[in-house]
PDB file of N, CA and C in Angstrom:
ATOM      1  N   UNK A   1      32.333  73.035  93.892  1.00  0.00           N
ATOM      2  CA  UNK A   1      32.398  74.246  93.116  1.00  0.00           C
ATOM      3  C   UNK A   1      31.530  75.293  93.800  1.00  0.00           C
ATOM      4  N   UNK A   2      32.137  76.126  94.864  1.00  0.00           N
ATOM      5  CA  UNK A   2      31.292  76.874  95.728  1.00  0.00           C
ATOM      6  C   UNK A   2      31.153  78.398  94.526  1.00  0.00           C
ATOM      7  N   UNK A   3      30.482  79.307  94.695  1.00  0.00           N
ATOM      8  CA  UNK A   3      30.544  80.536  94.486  1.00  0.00           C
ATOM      9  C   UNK A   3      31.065  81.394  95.518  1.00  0.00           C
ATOM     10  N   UNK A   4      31.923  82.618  95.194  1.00  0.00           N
ATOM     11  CA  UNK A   4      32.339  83.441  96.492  1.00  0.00           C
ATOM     12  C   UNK A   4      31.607  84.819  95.549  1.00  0.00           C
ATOM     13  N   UNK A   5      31.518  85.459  96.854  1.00  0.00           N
ATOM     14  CA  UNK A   5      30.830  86.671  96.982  1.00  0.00           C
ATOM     15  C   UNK A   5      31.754  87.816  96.480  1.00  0.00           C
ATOM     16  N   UNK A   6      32.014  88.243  95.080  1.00  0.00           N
ATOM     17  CA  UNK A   6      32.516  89.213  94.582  1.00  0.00           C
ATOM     18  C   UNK A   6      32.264  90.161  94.609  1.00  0.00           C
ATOM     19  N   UNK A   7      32.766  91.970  94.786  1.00  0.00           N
ATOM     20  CA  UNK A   7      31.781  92.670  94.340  1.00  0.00           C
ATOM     21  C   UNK A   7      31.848  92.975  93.451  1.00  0.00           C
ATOM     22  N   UNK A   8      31.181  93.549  92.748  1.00  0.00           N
ATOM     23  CA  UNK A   8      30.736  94.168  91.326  1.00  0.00           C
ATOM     24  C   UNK A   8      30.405  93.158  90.533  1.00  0.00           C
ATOM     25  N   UNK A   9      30.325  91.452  90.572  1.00  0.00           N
ATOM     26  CA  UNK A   9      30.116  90.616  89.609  1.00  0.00           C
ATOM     27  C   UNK A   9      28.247  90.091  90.199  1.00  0.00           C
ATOM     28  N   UNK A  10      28.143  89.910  89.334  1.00  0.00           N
ATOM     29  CA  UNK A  10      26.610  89.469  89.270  1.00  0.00           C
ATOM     30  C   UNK A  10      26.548  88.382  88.211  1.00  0.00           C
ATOM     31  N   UNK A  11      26.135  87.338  89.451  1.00  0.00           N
ATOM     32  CA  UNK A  11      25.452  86.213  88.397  1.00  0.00           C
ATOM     33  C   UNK A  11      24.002  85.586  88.749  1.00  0.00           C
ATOM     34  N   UNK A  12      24.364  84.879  87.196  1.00  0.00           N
ATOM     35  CA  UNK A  12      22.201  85.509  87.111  1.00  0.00           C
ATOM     36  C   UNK A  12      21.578  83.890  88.112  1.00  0.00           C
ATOM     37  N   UNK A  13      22.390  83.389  88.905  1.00  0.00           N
ATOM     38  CA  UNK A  13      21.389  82.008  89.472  1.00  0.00           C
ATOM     39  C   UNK A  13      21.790  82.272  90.653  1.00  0.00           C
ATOM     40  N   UNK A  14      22.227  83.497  91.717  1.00  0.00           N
ATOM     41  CA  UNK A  14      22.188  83.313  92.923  1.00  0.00           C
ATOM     42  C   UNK A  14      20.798  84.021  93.206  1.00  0.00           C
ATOM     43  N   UNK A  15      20.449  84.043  94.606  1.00  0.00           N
ATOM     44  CA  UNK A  15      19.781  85.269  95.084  1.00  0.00           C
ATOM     45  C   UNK A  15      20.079  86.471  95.532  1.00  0.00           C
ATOM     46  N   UNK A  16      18.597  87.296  95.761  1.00  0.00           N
ATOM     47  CA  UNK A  16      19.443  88.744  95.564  1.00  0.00           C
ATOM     48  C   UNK A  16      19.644  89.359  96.557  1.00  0.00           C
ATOM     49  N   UNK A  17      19.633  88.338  97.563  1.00  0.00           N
ATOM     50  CA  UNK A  17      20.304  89.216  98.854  1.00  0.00           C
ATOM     51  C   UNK A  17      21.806  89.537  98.942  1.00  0.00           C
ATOM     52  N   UNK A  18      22.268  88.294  98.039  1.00  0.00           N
ATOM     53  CA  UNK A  18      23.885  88.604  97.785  1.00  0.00           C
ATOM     54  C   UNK A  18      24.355  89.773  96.619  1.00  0.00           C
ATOM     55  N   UNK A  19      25.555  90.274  97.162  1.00  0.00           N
ATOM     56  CA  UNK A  19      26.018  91.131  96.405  1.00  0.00           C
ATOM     57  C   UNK A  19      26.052  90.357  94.864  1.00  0.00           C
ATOM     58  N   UNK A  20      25.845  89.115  94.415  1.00  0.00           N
ATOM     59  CA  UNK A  20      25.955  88.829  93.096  1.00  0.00           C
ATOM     60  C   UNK A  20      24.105  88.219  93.021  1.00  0.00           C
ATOM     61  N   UNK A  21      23.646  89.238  92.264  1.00  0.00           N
ATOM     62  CA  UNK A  21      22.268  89.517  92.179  1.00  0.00           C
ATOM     63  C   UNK A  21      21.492  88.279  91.363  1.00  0.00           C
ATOM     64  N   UNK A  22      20.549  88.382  91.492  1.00  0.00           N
ATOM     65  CA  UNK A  22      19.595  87.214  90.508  1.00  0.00           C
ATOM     66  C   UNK A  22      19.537  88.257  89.123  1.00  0.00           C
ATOM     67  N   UNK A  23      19.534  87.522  87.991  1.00  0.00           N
ATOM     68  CA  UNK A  23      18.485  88.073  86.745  1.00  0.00           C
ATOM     69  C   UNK A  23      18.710  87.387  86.167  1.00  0.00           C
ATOM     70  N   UNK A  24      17.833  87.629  85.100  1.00  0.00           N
ATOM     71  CA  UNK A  24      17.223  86.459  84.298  1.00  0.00           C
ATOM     72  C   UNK A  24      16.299  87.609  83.278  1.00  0.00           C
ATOM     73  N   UNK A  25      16.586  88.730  83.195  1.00  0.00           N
ATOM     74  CA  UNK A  25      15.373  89.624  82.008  1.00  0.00           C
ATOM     75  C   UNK A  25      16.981  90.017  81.070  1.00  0.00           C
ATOM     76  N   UNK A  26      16.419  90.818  80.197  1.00  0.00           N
ATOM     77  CA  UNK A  26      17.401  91.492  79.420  1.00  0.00           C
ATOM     78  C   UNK A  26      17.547  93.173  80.127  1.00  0.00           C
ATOM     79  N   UNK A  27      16.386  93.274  80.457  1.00  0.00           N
ATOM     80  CA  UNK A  27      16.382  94.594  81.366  1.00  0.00           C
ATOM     81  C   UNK A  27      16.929  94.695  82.707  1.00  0.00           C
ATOM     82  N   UNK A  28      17.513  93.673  82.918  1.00  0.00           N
ATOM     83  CA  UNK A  28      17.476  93.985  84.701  1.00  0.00           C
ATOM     84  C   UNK A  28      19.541  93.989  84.334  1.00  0.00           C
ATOM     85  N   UNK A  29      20.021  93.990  83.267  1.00  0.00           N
ATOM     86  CA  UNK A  29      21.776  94.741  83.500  1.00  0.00           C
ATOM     87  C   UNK A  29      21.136  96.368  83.467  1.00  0.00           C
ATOM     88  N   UNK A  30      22.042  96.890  84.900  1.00  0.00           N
ATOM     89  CA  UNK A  30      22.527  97.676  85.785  1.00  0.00           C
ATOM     90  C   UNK A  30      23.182  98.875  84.531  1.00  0.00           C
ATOM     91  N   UNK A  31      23.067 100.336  84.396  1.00  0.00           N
ATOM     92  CA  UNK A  31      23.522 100.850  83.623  1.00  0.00           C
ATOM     93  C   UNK A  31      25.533 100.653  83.933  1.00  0.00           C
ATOM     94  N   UNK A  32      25.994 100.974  82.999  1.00  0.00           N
ATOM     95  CA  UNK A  32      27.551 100.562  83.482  1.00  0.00           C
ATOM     96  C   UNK A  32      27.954  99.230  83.221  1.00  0.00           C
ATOM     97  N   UNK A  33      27.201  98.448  82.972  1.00  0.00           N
ATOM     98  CA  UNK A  33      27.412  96.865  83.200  1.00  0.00           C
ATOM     99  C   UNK A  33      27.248  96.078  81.931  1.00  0.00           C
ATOM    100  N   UNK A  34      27.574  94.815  81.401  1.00  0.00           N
ATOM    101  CA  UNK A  34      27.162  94.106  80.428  1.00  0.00           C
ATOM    102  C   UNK A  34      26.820  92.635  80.839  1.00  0.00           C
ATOM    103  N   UNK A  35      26.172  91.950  80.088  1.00  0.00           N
ATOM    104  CA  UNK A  35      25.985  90.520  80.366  1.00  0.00           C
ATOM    105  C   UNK A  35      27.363  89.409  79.387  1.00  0.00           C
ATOM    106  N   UNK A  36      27.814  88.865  79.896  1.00  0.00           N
ATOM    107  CA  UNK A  36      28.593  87.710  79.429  1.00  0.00           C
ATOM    108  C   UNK A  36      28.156  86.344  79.859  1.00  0.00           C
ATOM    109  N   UNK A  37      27.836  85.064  78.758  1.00  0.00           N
ATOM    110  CA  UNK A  37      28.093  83.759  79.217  1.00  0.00           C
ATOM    111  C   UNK A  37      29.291  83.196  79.122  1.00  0.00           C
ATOM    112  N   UNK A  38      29.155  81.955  80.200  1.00  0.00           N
ATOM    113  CA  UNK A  38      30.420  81.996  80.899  1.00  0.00           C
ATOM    114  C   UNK A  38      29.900  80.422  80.697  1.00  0.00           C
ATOM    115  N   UNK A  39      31.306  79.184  80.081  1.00  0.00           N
ATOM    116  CA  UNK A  39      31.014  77.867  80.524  1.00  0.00           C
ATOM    117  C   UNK A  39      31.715  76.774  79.221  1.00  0.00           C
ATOM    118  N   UNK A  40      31.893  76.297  79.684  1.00  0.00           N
ATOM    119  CA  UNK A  40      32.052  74.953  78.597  1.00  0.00           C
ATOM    120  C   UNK A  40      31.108  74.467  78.002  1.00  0.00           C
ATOM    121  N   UNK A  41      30.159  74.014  78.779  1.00  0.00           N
ATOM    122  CA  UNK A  41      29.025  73.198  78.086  1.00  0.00           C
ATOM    123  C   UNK A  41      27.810  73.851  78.018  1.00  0.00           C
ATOM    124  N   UNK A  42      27.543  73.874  79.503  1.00  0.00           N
ATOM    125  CA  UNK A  42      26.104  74.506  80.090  1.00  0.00           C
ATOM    126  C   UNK A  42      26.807  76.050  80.332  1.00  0.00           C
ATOM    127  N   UNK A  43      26.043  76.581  80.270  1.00  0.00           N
ATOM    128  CA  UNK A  43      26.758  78.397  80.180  1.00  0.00           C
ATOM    129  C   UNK A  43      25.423  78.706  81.177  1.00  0.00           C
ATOM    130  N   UNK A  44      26.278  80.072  81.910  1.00  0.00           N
ATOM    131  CA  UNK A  44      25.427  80.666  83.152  1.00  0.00           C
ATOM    132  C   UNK A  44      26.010  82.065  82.866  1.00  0.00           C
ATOM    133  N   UNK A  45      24.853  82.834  82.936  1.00  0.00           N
ATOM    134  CA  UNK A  45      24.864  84.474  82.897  1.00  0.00           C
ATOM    135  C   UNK A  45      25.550  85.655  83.766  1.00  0.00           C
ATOM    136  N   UNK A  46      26.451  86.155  83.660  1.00  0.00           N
ATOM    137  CA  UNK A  46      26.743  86.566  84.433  1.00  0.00           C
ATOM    138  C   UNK A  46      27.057  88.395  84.053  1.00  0.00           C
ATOM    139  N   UNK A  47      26.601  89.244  84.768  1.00  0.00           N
ATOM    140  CA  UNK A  47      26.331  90.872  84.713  1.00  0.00           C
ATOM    141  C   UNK A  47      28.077  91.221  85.285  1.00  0.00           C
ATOM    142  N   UNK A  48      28.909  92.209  84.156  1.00  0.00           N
ATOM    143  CA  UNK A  48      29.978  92.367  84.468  1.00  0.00           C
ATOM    144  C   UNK A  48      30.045  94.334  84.459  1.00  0.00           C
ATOM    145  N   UNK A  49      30.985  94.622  85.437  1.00  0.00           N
ATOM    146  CA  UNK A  49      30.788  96.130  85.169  1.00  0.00           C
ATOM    147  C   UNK A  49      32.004  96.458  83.494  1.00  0.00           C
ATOM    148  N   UNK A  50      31.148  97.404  83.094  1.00  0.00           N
ATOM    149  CA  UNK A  50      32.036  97.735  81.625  1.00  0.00           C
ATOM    150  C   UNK A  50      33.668  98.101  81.882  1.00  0.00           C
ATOM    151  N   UNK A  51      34.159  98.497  83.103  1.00  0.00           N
ATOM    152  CA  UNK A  51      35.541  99.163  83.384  1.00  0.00           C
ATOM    153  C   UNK A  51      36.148  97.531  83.163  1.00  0.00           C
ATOM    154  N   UNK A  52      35.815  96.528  83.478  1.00  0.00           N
ATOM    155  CA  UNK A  52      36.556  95.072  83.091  1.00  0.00           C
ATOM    156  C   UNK A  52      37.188  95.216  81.955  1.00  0.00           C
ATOM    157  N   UNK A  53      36.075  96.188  80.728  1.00  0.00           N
ATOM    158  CA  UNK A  53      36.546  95.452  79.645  1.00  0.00           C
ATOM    159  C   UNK A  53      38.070  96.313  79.542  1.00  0.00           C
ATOM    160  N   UNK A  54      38.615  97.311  80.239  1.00  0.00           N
ATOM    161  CA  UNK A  54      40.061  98.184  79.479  1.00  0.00           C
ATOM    162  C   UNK A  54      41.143  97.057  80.834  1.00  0.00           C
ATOM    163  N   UNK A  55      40.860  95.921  81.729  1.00  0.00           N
ATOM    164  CA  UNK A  55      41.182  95.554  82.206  1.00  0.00           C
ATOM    165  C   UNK A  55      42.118  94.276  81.175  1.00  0.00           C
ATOM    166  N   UNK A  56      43.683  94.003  81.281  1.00  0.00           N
ATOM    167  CA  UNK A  56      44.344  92.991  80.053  1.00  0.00           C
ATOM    168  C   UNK A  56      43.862  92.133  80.309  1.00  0.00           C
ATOM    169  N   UNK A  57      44.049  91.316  81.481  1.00  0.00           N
ATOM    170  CA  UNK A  57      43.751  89.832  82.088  1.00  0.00           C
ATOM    171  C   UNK A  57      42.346  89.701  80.802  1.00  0.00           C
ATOM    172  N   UNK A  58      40.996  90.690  81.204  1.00  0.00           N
ATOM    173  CA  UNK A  58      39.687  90.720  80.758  1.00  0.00           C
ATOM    174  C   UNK A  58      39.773  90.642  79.386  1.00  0.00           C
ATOM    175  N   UNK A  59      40.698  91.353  78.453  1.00  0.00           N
ATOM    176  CA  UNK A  59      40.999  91.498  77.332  1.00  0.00           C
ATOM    177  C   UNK A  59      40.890  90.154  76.860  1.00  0.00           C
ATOM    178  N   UNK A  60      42.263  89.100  77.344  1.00  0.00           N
ATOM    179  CA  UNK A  60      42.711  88.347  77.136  1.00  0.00           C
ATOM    180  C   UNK A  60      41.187  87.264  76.692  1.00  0.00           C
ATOM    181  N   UNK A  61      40.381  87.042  77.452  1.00  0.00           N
ATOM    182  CA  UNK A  61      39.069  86.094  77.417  1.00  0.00           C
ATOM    183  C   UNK A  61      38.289  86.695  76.516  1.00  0.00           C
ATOM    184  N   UNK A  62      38.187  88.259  76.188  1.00  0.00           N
ATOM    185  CA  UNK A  62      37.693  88.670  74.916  1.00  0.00           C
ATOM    186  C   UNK A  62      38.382  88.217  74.160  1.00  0.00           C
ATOM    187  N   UNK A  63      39.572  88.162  73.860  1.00  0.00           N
ATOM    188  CA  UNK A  63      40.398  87.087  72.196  1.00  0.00           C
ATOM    189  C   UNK A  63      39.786  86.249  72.054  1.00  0.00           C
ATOM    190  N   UNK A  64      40.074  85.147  73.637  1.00  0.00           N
ATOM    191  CA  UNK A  64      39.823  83.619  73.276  1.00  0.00           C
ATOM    192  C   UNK A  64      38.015  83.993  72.818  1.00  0.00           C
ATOM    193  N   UNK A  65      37.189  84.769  73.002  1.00  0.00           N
ATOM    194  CA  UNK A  65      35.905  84.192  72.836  1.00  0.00           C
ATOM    195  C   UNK A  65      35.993  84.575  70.858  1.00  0.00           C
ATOM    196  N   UNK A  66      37.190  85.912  70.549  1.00  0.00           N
ATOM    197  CA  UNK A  66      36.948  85.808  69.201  1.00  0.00           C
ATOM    198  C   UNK A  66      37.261  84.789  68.153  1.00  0.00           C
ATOM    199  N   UNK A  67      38.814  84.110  69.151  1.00  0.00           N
ATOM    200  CA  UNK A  67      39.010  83.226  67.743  1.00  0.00           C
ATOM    201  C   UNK A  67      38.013  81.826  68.123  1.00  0.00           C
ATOM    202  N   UNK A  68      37.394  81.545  69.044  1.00  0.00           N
ATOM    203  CA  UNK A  68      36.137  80.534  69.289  1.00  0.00           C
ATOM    204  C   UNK A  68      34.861  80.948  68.796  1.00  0.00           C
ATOM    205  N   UNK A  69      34.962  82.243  68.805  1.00  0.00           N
ATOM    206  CA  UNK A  69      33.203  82.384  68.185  1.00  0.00           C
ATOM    207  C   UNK A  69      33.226  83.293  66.960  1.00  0.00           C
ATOM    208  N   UNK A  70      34.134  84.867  67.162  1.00  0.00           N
ATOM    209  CA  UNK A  70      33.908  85.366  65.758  1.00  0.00           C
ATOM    210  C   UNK A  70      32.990  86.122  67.022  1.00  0.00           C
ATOM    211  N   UNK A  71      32.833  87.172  65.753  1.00  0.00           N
ATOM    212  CA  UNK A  71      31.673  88.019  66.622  1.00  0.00           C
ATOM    213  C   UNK A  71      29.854  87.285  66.238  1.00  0.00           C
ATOM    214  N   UNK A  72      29.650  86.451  65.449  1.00  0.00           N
ATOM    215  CA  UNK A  72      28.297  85.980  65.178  1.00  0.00           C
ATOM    216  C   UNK A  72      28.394  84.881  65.837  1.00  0.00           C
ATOM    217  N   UNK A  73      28.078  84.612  67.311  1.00  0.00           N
ATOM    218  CA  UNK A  73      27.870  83.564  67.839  1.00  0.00           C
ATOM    219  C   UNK A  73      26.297  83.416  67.840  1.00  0.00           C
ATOM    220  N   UNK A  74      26.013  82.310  68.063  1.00  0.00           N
ATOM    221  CA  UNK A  74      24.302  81.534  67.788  1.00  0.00           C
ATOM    222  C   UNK A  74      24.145  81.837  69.114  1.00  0.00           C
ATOM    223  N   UNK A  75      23.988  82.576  70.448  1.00  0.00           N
ATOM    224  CA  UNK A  75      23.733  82.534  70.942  1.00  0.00           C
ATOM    225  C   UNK A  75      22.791  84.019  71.150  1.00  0.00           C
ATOM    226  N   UNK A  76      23.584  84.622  70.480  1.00  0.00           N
ATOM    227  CA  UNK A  76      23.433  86.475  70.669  1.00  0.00           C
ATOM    228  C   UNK A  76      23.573  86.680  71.678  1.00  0.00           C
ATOM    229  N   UNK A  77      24.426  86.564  72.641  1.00  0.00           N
ATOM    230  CA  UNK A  77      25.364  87.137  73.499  1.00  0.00           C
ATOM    231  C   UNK A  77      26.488  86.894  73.162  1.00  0.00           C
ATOM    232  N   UNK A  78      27.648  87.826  74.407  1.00  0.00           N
ATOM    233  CA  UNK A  78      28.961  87.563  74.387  1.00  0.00           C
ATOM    234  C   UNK A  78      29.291  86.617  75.362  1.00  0.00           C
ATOM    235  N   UNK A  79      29.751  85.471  74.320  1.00  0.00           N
ATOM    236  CA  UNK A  79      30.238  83.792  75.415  1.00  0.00           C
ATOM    237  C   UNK A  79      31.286  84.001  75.652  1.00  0.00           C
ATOM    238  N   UNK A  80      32.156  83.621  76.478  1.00  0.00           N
ATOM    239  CA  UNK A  80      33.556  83.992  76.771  1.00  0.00           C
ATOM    240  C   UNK A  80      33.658  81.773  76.735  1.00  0.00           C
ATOM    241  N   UNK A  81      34.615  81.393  76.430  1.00  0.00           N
ATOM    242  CA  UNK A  81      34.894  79.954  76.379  1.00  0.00           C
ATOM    243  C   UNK A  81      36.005  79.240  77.424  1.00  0.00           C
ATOM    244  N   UNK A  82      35.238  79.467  78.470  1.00  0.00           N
ATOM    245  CA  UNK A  82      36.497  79.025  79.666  1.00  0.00           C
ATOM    246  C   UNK A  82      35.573  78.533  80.897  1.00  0.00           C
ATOM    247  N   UNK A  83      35.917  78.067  81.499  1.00  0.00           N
ATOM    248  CA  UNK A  83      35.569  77.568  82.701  1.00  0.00           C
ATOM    249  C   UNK A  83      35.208  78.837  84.182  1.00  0.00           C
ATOM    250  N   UNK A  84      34.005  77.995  84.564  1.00  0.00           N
ATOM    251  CA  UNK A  84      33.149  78.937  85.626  1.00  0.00           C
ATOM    252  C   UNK A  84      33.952  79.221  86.758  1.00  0.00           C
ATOM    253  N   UNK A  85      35.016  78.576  87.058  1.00  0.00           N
ATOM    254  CA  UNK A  85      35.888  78.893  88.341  1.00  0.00           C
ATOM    255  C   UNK A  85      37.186  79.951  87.727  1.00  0.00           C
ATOM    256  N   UNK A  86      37.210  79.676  86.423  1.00  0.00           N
ATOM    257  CA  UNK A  86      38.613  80.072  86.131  1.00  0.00           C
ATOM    258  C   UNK A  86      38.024  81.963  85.838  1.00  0.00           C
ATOM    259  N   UNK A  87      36.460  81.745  85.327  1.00  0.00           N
ATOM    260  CA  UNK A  87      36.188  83.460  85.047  1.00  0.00           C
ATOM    261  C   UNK A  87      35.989  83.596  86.744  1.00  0.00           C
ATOM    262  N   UNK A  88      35.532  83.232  87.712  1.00  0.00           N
ATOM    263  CA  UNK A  88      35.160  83.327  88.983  1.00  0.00           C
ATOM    264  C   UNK A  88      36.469  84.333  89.514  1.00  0.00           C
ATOM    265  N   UNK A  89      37.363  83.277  89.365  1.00  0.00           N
ATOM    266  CA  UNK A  89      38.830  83.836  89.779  1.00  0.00           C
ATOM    267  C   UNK A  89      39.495  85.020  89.545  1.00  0.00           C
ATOM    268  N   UNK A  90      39.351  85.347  87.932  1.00  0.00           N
ATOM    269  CA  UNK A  90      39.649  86.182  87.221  1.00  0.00           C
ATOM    270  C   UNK A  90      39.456  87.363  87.692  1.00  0.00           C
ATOM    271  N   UNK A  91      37.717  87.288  88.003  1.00  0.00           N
ATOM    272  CA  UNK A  91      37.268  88.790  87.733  1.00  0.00           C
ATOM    273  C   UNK A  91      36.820  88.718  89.473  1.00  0.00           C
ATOM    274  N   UNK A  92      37.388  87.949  90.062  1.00  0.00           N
ATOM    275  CA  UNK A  92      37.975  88.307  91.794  1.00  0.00           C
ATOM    276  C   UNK A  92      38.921  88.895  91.617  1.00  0.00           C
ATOM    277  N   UNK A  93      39.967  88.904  91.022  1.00  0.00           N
ATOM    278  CA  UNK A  93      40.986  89.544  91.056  1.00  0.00           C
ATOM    279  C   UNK A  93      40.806  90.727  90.302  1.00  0.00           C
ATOM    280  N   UNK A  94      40.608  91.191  89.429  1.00  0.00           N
ATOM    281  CA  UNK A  94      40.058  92.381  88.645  1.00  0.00           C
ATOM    282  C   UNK A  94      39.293  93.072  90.022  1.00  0.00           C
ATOM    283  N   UNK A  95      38.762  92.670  90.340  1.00  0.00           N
ATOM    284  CA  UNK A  95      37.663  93.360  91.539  1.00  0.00           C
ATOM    285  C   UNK A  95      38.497  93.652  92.643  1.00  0.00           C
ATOM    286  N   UNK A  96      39.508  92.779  93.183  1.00  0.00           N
ATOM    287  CA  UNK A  96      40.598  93.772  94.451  1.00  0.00           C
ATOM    288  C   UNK A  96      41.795  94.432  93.458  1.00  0.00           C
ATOM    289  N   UNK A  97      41.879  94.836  92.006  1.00  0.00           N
ATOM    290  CA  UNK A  97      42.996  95.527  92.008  1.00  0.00           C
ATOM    291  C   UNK A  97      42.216  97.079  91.461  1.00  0.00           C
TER     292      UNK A  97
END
């Protein structure tokens, strides 16, 4: 399960020499941008730019996280409920169109 180097996606466990940045504060999302967890089990942070969200594909993983969570998830973030390769993919493709 490699990571590829997207641009505009940021997730919060690489380093920050790569275009997908480290964080780990609540302060360090980028104006323009939001945080989403991303995962089945173990969930990992990941900084998305806001133009995703008028994107359908993007839409589509906003549903699935409503009829899975509702907007009061115990986490207080927005979880999206899918797999780390399958959002990986996704929002690679969102990013070359």
């Amino acid at each position: 399960m490699g990571l590829h180097k997207l641009p505009k996606i940021f997730h919060a466990k690489q380093g920050t020499t790569k275009r997908i940045l480290s964080t780990s504060e609540v302060n360090d999302v980028p104006k323009g941008h939001f945080t989403v967890y991303i995962g089945e089990t173990r969930k990992k942070r990941y900084i998305v730019p806001l133009e995703y969200l008028k994107h359908p594909s993007f839409q589509i993983l906003l549903n699935l996280a409503e009829e899975e969570f509702g907007y009061d998830h115990p986490t207080g973030g927005l979880t999206i409920p899918c797999r780390e390769e399958t959002f990986m993919e996704l929002t690679g493709r969102i990013a070359c169109s």
